[in-house]
PDB file of N, CA and C in Angstrom:
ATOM      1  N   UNK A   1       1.441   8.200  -4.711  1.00  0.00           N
ATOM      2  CA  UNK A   1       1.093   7.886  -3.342  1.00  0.00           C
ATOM      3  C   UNK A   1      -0.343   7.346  -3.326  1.00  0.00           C
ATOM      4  N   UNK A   2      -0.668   6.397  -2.573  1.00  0.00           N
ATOM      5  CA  UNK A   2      -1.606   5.331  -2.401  1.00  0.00           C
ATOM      6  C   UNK A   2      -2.207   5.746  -1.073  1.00  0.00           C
ATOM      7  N   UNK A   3      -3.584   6.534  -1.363  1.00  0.00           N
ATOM      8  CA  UNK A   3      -4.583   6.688  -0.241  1.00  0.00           C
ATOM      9  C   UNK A   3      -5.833   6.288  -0.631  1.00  0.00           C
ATOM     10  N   UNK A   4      -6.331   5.299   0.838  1.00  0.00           N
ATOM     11  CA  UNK A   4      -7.584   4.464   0.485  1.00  0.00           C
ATOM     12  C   UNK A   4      -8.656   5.011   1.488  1.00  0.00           C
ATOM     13  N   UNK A   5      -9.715   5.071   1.136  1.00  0.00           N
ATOM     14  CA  UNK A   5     -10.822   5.433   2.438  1.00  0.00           C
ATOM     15  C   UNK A   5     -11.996   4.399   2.028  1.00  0.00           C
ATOM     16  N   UNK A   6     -12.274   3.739   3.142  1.00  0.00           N
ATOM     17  CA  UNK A   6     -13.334   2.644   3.381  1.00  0.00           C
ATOM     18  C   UNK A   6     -14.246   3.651   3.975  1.00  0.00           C
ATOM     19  N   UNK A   7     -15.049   4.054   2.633  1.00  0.00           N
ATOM     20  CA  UNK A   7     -15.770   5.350   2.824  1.00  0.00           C
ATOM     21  C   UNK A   7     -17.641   4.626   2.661  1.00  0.00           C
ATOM     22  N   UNK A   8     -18.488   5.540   3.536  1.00  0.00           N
ATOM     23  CA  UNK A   8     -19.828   5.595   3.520  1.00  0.00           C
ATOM     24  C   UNK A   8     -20.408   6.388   2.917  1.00  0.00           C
ATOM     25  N   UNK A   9     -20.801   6.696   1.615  1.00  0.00           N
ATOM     26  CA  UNK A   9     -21.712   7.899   1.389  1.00  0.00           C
ATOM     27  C   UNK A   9     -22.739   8.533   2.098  1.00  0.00           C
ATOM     28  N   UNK A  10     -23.559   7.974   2.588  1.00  0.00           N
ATOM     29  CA  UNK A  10     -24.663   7.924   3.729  1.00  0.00           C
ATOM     30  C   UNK A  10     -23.989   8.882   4.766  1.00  0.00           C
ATOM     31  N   UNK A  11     -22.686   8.781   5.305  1.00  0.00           N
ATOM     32  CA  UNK A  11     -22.297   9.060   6.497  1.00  0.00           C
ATOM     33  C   UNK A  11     -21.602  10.677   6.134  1.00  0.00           C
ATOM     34  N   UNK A  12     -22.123  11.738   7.042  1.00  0.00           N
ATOM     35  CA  UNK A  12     -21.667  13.000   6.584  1.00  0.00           C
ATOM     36  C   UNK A  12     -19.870  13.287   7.051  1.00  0.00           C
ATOM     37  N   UNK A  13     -19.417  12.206   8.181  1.00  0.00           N
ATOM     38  CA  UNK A  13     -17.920  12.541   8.310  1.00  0.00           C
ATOM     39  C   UNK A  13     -17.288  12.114   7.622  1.00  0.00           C
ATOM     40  N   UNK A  14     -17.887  10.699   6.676  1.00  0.00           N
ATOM     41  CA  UNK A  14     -17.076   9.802   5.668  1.00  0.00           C
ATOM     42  C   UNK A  14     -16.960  11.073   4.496  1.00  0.00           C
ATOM     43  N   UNK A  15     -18.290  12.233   3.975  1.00  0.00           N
ATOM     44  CA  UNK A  15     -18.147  12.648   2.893  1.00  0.00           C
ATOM     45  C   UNK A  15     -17.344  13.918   3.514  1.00  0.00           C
ATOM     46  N   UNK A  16     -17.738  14.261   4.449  1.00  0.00           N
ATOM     47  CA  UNK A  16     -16.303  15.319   4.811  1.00  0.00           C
ATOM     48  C   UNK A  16     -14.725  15.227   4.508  1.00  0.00           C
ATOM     49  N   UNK A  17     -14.287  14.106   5.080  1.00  0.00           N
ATOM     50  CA  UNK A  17     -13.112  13.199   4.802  1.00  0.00           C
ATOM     51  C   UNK A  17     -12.390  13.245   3.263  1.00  0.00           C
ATOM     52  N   UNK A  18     -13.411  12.859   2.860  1.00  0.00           N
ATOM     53  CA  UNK A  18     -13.393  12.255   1.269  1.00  0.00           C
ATOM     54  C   UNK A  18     -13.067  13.711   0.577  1.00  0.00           C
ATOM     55  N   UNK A  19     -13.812  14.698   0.717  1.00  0.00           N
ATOM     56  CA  UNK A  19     -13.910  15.947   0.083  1.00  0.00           C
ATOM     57  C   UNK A  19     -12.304  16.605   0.734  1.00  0.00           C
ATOM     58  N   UNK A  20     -11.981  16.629   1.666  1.00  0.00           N
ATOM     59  CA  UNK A  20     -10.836  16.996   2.421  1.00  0.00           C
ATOM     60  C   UNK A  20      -9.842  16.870   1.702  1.00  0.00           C
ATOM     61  N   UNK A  21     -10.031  15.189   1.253  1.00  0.00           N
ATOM     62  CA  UNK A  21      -8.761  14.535   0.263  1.00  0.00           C
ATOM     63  C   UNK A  21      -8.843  15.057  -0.788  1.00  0.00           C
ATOM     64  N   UNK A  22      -9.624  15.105  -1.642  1.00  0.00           N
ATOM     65  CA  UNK A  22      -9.700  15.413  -2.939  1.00  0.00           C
ATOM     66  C   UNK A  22      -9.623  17.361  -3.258  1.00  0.00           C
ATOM     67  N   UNK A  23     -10.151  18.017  -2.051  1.00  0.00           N
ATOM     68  CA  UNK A  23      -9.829  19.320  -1.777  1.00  0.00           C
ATOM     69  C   UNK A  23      -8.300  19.517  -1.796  1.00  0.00           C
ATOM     70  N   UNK A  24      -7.545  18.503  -0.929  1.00  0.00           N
ATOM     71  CA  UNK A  24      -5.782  18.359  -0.633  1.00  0.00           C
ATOM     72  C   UNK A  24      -4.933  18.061  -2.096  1.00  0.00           C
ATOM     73  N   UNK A  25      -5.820  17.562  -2.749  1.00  0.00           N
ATOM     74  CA  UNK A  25      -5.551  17.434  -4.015  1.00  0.00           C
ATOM     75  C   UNK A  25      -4.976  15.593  -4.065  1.00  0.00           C
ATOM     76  N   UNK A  26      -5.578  15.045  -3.639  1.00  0.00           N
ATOM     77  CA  UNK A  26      -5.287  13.810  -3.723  1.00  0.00           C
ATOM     78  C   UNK A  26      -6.370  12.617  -3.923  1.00  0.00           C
ATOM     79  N   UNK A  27      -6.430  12.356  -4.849  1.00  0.00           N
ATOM     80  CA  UNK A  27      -7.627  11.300  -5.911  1.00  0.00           C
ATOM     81  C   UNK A  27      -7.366   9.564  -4.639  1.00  0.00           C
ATOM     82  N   UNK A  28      -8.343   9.827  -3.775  1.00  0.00           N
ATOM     83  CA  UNK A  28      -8.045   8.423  -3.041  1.00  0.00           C
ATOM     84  C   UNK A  28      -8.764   6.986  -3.486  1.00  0.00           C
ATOM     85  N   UNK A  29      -8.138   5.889  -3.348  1.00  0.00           N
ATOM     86  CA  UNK A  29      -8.764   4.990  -3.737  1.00  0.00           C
ATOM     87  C   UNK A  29     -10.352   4.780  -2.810  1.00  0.00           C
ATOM     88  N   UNK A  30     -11.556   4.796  -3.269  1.00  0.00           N
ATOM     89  CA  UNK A  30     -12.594   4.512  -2.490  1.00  0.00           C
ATOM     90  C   UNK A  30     -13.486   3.548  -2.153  1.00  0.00           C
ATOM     91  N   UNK A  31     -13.346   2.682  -1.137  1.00  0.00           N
ATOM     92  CA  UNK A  31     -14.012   1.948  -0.950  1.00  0.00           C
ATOM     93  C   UNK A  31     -15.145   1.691  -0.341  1.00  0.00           C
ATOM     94  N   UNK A  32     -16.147   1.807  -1.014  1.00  0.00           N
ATOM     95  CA  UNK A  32     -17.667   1.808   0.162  1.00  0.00           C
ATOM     96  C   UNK A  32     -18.233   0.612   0.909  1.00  0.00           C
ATOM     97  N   UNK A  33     -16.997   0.161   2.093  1.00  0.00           N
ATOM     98  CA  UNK A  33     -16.614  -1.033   2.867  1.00  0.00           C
ATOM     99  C   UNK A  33     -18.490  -1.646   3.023  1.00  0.00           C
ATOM    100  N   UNK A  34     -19.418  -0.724   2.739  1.00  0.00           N
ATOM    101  CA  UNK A  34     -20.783  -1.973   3.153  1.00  0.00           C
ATOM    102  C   UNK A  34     -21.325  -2.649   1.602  1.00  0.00           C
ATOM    103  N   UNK A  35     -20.929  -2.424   0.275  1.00  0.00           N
ATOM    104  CA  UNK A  35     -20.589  -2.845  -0.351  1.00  0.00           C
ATOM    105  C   UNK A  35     -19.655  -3.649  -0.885  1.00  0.00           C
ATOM    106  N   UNK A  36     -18.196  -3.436  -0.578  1.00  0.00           N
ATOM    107  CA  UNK A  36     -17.037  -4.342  -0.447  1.00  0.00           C
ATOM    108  C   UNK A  36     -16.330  -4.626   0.648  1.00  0.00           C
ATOM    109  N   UNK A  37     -16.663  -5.196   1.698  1.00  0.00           N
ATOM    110  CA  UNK A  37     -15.805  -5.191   3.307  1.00  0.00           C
ATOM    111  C   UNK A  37     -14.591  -5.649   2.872  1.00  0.00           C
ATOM    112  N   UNK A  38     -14.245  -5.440   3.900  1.00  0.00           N
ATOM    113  CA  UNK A  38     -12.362  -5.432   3.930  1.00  0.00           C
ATOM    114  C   UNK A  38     -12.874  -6.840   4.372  1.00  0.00           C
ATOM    115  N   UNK A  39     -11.619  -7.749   3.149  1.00  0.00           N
ATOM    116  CA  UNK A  39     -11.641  -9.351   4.370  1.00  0.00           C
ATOM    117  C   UNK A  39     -11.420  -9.106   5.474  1.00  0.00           C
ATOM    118  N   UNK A  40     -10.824 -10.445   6.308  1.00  0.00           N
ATOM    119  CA  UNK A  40     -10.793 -10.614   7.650  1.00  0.00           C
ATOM    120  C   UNK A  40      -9.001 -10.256   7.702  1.00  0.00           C
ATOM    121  N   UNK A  41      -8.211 -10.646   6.877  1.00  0.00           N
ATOM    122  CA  UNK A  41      -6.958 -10.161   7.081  1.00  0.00           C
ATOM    123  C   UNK A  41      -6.616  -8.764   6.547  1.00  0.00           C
ATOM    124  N   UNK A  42      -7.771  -8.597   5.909  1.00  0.00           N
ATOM    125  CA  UNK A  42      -7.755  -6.452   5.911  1.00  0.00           C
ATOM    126  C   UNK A  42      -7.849  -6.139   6.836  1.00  0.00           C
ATOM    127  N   UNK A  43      -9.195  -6.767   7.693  1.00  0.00           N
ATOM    128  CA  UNK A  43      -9.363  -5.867   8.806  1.00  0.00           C
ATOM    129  C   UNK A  43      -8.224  -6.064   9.895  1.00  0.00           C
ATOM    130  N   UNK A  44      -7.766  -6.952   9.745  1.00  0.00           N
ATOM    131  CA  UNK A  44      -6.962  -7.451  11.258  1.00  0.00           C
ATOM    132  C   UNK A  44      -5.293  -6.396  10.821  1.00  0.00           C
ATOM    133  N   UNK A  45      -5.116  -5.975   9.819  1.00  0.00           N
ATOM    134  CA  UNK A  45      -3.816  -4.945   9.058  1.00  0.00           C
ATOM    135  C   UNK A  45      -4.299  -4.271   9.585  1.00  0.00           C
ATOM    136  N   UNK A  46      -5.718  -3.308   9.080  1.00  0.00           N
ATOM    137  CA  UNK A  46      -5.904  -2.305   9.462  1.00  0.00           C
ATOM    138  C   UNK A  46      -5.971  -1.638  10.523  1.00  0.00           C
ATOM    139  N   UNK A  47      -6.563  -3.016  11.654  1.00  0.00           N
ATOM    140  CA  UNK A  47      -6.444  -2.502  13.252  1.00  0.00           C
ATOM    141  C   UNK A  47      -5.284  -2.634  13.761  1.00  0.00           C
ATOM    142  N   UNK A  48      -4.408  -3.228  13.826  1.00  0.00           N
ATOM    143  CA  UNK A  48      -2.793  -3.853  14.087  1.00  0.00           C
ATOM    144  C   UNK A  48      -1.682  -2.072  13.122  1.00  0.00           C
ATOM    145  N   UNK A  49      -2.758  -1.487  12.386  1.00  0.00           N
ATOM    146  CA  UNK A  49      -1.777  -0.415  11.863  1.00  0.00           C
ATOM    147  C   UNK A  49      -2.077   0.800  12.763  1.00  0.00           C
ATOM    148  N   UNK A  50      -3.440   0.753  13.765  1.00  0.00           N
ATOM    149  CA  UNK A  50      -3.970   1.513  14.454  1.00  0.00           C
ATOM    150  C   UNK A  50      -3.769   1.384  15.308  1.00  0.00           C
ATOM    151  N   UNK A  51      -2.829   0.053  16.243  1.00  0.00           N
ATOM    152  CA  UNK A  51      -2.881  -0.472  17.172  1.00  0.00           C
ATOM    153  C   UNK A  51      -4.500  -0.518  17.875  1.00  0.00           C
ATOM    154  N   UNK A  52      -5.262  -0.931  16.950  1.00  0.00           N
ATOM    155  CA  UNK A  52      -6.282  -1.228  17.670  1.00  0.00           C
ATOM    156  C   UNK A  52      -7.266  -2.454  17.699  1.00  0.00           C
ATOM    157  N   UNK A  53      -7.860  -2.965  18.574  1.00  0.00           N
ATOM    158  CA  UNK A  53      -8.586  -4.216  18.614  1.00  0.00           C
ATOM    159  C   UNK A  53      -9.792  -3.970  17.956  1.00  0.00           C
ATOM    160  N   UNK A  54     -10.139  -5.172  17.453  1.00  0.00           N
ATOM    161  CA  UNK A  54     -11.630  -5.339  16.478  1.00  0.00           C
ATOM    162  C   UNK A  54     -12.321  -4.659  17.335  1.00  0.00           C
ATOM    163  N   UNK A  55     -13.147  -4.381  19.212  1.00  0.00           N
ATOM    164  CA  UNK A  55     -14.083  -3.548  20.042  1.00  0.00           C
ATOM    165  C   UNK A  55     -13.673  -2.956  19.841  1.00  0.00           C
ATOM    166  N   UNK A  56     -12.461  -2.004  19.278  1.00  0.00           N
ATOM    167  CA  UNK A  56     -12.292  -0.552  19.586  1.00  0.00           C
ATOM    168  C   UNK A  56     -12.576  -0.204  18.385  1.00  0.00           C
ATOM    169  N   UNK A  57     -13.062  -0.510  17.395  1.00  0.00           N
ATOM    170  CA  UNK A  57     -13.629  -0.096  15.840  1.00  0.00           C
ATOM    171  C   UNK A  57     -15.009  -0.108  15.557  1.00  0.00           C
ATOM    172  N   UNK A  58     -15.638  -0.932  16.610  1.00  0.00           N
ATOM    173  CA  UNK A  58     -17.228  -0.729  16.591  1.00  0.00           C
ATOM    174  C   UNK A  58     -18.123   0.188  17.031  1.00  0.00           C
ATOM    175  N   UNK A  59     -19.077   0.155  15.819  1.00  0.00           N
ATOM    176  CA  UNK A  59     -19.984   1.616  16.058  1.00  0.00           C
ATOM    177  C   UNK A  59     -20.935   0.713  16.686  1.00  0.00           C
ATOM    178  N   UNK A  60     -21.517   1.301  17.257  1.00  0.00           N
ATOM    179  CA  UNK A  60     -22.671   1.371  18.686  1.00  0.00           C
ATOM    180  C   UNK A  60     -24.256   1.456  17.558  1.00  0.00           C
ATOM    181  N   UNK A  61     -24.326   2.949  17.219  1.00  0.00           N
ATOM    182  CA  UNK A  61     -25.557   3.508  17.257  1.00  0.00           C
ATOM    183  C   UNK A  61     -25.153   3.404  15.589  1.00  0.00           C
ATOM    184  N   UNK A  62     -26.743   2.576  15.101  1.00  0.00           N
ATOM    185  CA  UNK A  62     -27.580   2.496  13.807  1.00  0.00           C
ATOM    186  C   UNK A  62     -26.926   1.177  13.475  1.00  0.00           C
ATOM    187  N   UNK A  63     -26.918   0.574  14.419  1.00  0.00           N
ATOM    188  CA  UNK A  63     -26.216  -0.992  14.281  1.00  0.00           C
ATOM    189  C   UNK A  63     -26.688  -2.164  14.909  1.00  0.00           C
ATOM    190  N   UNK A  64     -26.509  -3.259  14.446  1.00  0.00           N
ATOM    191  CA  UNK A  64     -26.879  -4.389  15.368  1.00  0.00           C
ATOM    192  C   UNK A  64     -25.917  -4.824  16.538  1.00  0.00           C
ATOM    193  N   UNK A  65     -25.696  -3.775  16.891  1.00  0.00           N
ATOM    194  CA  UNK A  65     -23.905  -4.023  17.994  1.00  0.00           C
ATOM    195  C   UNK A  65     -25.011  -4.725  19.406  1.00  0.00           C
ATOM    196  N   UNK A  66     -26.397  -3.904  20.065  1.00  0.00           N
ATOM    197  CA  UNK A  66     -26.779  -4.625  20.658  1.00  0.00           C
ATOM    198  C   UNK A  66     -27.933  -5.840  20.695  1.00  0.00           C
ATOM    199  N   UNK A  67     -28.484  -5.994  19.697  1.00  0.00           N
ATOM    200  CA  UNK A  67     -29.165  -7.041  19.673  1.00  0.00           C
ATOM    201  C   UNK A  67     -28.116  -8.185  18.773  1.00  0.00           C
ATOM    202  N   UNK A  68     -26.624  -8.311  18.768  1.00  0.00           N
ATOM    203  CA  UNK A  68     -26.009  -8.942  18.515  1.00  0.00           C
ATOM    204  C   UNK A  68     -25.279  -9.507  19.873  1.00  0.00           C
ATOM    205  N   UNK A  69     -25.408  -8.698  20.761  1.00  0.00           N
ATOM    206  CA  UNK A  69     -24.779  -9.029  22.534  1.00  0.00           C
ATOM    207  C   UNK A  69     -23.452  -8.603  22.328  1.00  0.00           C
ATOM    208  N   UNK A  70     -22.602  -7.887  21.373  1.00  0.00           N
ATOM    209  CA  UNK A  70     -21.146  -7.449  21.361  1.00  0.00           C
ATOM    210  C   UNK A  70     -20.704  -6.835  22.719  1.00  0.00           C
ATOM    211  N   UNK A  71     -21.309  -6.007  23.174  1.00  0.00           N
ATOM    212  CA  UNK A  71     -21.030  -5.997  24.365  1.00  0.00           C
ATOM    213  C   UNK A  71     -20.328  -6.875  25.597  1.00  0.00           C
ATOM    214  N   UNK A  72     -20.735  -8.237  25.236  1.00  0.00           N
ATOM    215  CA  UNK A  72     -20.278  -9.008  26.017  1.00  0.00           C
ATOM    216  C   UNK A  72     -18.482  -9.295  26.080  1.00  0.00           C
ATOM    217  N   UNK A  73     -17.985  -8.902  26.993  1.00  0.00           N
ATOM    218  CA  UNK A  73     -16.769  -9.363  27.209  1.00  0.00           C
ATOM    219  C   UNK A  73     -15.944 -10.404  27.334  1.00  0.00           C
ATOM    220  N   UNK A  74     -16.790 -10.504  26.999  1.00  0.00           N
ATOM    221  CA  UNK A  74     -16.063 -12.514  27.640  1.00  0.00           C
ATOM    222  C   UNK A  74     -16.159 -12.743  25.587  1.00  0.00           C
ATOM    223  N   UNK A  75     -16.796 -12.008  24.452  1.00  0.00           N
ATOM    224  CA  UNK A  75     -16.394 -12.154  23.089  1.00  0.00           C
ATOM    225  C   UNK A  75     -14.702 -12.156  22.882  1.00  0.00           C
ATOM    226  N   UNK A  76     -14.249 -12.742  21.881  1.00  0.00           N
ATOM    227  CA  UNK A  76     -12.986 -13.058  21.873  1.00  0.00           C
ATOM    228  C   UNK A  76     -12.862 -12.208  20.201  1.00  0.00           C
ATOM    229  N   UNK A  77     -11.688 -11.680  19.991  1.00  0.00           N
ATOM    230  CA  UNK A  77     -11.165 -11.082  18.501  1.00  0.00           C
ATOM    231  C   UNK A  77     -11.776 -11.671  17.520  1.00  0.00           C
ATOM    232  N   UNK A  78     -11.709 -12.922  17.640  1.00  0.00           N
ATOM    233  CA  UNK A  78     -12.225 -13.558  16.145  1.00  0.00           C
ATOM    234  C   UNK A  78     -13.497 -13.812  16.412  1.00  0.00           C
ATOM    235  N   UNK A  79     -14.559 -13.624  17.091  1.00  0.00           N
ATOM    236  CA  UNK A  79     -15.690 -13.925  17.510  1.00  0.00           C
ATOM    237  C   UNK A  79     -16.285 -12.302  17.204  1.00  0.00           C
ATOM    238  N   UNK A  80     -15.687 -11.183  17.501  1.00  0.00           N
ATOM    239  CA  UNK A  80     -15.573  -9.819  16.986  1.00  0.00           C
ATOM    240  C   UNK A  80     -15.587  -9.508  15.423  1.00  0.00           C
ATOM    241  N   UNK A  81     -14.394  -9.922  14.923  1.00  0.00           N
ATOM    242  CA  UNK A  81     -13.843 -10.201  13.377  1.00  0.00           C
ATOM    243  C   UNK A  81     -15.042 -10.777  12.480  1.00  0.00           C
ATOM    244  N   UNK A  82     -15.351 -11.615  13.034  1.00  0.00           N
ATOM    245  CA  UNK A  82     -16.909 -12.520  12.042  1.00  0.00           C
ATOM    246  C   UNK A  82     -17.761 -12.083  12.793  1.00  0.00           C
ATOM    247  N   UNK A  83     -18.031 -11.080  13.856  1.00  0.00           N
ATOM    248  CA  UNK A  83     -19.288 -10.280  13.594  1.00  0.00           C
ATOM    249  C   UNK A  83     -19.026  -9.081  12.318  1.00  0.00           C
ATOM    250  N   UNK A  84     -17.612  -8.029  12.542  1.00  0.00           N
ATOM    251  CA  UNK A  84     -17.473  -7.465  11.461  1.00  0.00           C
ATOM    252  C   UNK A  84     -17.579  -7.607   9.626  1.00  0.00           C
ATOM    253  N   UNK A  85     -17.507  -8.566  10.115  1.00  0.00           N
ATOM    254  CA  UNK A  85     -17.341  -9.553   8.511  1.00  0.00           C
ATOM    255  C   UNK A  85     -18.729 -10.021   8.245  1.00  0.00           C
ATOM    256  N   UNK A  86     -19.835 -10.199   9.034  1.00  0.00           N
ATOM    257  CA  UNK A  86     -21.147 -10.549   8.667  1.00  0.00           C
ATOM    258  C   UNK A  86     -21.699  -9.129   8.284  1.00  0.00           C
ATOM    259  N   UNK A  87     -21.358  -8.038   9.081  1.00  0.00           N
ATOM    260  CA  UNK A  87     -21.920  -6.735   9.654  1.00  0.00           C
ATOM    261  C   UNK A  87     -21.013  -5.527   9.214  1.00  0.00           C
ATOM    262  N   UNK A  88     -20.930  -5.596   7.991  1.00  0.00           N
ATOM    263  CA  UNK A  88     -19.795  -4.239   7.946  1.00  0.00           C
ATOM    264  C   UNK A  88     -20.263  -2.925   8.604  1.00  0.00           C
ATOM    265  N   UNK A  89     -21.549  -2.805   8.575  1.00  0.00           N
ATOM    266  CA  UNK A  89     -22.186  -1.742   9.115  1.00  0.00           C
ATOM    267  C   UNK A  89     -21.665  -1.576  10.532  1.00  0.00           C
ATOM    268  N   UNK A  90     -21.418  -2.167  10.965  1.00  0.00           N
ATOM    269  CA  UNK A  90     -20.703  -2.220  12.480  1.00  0.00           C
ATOM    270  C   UNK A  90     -19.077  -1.824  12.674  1.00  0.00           C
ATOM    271  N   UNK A  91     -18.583  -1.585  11.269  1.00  0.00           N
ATOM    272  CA  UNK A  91     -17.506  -0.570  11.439  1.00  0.00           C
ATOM    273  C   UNK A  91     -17.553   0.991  11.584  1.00  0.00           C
ATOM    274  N   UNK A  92     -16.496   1.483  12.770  1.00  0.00           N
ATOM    275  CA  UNK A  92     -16.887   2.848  12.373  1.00  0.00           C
ATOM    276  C   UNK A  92     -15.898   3.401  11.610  1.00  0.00           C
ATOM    277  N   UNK A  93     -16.045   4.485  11.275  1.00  0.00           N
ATOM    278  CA  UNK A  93     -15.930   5.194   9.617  1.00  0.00           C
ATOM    279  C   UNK A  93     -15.600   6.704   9.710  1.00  0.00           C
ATOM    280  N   UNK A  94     -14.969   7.206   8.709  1.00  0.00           N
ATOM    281  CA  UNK A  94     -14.229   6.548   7.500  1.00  0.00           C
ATOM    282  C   UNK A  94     -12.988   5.948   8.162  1.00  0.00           C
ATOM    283  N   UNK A  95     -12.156   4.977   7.639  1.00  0.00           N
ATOM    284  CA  UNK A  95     -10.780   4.336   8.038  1.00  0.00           C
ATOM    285  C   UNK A  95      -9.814   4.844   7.103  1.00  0.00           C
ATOM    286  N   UNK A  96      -8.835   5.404   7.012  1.00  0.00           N
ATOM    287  CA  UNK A  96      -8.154   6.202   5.916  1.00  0.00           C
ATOM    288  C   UNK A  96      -6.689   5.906   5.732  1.00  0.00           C
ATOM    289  N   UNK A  97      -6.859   4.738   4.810  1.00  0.00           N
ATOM    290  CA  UNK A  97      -4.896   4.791   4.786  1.00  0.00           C
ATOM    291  C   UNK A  97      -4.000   5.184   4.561  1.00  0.00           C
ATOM    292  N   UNK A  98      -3.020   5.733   4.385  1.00  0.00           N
ATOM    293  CA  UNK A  98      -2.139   6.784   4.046  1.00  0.00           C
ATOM    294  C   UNK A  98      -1.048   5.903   4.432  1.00  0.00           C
ATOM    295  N   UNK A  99       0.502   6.586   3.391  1.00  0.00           N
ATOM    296  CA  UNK A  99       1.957   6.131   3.515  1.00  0.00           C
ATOM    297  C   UNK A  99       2.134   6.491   4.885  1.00  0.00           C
ATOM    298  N   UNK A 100       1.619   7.251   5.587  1.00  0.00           N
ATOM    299  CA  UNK A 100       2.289   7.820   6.802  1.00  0.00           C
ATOM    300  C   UNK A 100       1.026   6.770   7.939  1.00  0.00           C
ATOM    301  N   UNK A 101       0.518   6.306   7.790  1.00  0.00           N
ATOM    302  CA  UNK A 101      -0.557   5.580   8.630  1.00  0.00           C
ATOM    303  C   UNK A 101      -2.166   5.223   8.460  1.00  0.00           C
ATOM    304  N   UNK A 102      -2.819   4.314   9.595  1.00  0.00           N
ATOM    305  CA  UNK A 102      -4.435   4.406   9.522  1.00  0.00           C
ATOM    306  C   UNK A 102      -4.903   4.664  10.331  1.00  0.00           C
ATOM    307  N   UNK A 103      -6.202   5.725  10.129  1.00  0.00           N
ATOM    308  CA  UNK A 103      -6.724   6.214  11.489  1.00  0.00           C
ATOM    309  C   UNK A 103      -8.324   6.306  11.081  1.00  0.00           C
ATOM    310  N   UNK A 104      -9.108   5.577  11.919  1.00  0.00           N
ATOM    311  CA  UNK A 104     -10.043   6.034  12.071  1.00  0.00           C
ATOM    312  C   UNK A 104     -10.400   7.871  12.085  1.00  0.00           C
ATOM    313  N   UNK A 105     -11.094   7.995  11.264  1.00  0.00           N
ATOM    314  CA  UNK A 105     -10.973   9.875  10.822  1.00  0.00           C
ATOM    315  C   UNK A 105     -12.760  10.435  11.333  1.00  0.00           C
ATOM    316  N   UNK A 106     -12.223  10.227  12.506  1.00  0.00           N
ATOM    317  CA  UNK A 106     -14.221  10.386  13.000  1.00  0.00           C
ATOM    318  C   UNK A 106     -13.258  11.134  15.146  1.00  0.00           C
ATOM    319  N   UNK A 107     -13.184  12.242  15.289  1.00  0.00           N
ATOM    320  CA  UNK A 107     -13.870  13.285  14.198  1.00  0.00           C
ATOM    321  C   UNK A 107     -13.056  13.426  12.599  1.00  0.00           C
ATOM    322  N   UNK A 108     -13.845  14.289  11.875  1.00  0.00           N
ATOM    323  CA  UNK A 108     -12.735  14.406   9.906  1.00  0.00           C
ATOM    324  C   UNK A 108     -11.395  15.070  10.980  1.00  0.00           C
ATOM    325  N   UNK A 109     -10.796  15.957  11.671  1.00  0.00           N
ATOM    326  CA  UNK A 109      -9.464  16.511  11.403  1.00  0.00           C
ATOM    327  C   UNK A 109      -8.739  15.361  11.939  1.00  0.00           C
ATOM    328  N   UNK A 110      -9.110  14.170  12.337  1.00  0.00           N
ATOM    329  CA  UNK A 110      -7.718  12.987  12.304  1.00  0.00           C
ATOM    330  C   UNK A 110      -7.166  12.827  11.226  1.00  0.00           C
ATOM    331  N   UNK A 111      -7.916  13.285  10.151  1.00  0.00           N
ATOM    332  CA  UNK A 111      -7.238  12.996   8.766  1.00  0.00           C
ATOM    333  C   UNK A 111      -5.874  13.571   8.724  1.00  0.00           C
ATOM    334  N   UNK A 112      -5.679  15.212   9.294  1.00  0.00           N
ATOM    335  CA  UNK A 112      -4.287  15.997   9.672  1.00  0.00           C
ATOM    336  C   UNK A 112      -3.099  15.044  10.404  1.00  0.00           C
ATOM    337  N   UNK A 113      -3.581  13.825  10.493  1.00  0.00           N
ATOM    338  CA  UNK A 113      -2.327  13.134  11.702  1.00  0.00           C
ATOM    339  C   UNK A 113      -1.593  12.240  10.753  1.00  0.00           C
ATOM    340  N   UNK A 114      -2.040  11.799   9.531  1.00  0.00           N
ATOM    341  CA  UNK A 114      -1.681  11.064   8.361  1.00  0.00           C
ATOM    342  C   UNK A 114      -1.526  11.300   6.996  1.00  0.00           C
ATOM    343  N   UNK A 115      -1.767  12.652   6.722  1.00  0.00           N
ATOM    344  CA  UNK A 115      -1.481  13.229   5.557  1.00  0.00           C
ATOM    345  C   UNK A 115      -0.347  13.611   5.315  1.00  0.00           C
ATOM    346  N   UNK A 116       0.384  13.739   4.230  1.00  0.00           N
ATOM    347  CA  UNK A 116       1.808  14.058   3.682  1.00  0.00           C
ATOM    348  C   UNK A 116       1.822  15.603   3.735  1.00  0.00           C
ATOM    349  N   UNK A 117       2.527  16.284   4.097  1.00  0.00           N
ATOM    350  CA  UNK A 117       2.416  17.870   3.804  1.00  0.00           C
ATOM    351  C   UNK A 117       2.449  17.783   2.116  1.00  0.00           C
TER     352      UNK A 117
END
């Protein structure tokens, strides 16, 4: 079984997460997305597996979300997408894939909604 986490070391819910998995007994693939970002058709899987839009994945705080103007509504998905893609830091974290789904794992017990018993 194939579990991936687009993990932050820096970030204490990403290493919560991470430890969770490997506590569960499961060796996940790790990706430290501000080192390797997910392309643009990763990210667009990954939100489409979350049912969620590129704004609903952005972190706010320790980011350039506002002196980038993201805020603005009238931004369109792919105008979102290539801010993510310039700015990985502007994802929030950890994203955790699992056979059973992807969920943003912030707070860590979303991880319980996608794990295999």
């Amino acid at each position: 079984m194939t579990i991936t986490i687009y993990h932050n070391p820096n970030c204490g819910t990403s290493r919560t997460v991470l430890a969770a998995l490997r506590d569960g007994g499961h060796e996940p693939q790790v990706i430290e997305y501000l080192k390797q970002p997910p392309s643009r058709d990763t990210m667009k899987s990954l939100l489409a597996a979350m049912n969620m839009g590129p704004r609903d994945i952005l972190r706010r705080k320790g980011t350039p979300f506002e002196e980038l103007g993201l805020e603005n509504p009238a931004l369109t998905d792919d105008q979102l997408l290539d801010a993510l893609a310039a700015h990985p830091i502007l994802m929030e974290r950890p994203v955790v894939q699992t056979p059973l789904g992807v969920r943003v794992c912030r707070p860590a017990d979303r991880l319980q909604e996608i794990l295999p018993i």
